[in-house]
Protein backbone atom coordinates (compact mmCIF):
# COMPACT_ATOMS: atom_id res chain seq x y z
CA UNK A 1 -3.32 26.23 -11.65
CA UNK A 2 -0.63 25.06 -9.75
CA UNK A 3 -3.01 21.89 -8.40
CA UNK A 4 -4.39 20.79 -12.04
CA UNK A 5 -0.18 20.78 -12.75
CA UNK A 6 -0.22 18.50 -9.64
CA UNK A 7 -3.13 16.38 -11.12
CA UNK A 8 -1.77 16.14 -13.99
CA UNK A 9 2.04 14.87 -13.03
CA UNK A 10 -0.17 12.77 -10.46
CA UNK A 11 -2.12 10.86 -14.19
CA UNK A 12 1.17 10.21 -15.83
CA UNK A 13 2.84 8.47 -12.97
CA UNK A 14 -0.17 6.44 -12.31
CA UNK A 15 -0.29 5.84 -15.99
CA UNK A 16 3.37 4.88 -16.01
CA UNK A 17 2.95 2.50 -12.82
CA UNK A 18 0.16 1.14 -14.91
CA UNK A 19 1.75 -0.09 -17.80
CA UNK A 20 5.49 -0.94 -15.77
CA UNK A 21 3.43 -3.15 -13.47
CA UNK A 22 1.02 -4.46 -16.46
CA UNK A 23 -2.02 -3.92 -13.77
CA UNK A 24 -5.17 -1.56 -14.00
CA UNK A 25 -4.53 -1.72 -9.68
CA UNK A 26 -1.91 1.17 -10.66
CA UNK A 27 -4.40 3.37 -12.45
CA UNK A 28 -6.73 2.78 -10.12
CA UNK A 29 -5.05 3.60 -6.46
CA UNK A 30 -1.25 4.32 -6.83
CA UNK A 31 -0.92 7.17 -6.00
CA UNK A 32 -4.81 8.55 -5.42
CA UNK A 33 -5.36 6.44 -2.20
CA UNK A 34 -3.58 4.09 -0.12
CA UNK A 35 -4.44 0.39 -0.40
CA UNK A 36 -2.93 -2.78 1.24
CA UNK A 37 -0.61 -4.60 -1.60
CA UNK A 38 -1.32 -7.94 -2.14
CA UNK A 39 -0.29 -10.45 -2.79
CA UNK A 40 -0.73 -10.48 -6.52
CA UNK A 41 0.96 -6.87 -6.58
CA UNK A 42 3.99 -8.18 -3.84
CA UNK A 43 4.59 -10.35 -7.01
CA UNK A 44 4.46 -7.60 -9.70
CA UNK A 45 6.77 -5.26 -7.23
CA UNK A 46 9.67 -8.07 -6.38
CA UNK A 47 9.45 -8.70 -10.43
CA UNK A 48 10.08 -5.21 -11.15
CA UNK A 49 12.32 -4.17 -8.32
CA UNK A 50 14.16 -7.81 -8.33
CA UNK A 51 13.05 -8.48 -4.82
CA UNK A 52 10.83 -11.06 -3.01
CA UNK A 53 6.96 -11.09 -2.96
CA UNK A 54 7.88 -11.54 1.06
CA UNK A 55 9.67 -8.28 1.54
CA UNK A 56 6.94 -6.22 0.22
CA UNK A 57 3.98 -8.15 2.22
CA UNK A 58 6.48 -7.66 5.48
CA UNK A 59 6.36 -3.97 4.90
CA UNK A 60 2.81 -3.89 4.37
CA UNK A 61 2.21 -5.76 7.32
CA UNK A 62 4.77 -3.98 9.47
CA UNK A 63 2.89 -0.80 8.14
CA UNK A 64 -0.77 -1.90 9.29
CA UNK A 65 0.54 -2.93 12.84
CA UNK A 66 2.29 0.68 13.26
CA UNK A 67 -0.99 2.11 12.27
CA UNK A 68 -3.06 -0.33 14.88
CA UNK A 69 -0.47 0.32 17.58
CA UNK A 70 -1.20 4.01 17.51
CA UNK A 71 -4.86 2.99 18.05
CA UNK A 72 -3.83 1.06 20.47
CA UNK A 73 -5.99 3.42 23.31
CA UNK A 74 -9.25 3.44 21.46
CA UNK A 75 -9.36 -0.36 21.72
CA UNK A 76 -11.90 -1.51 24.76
CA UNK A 77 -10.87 -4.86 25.61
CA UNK A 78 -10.50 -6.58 28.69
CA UNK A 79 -7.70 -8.14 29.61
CA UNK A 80 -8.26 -11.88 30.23
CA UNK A 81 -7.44 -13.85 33.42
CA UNK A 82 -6.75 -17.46 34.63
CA UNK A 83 -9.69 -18.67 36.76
């Protein structure tokens, strides 16, 4: 029970992101999965927060090189040198 209540409230906020942002991207992943924003959407999100497109791509990016720093071990490169 509890989860289809959780399912549900999850619809209508994707529903109202939907039609605040005038884009199908909200139905679509806001909030069931985590996606970049683009650049398209940075636009829709500084035009309904009164912000810049720029703020919202700097987060995203700041996000994705958090997320690739804490890979940072798994990565098998070697380190280049001066011959």
């Amino acid at each position: 029970m509890k989860r289809e209540a959780g399912s549900k409230e999850q619809e209508a906020v994707r529903n109202q992101i939907t039609e605040f942002l005038n884009s199908s991207i909200g139905n679509s992943s806001i909030p069931k999965s985590l996606k970049a924003i683009s650049p398209e959407m940075a636009i829709r999100l500084s035009i309904a927060f009164d912000t810049t497109p720029e703020s919202w791509l700097n987060q995203q990016l700041q996000y994705d090189l958090r997320r690739a720093e804490q890979r940072r071990g798994e990565l098998r490169v070697k380190r280049l040198t001066a011959a």
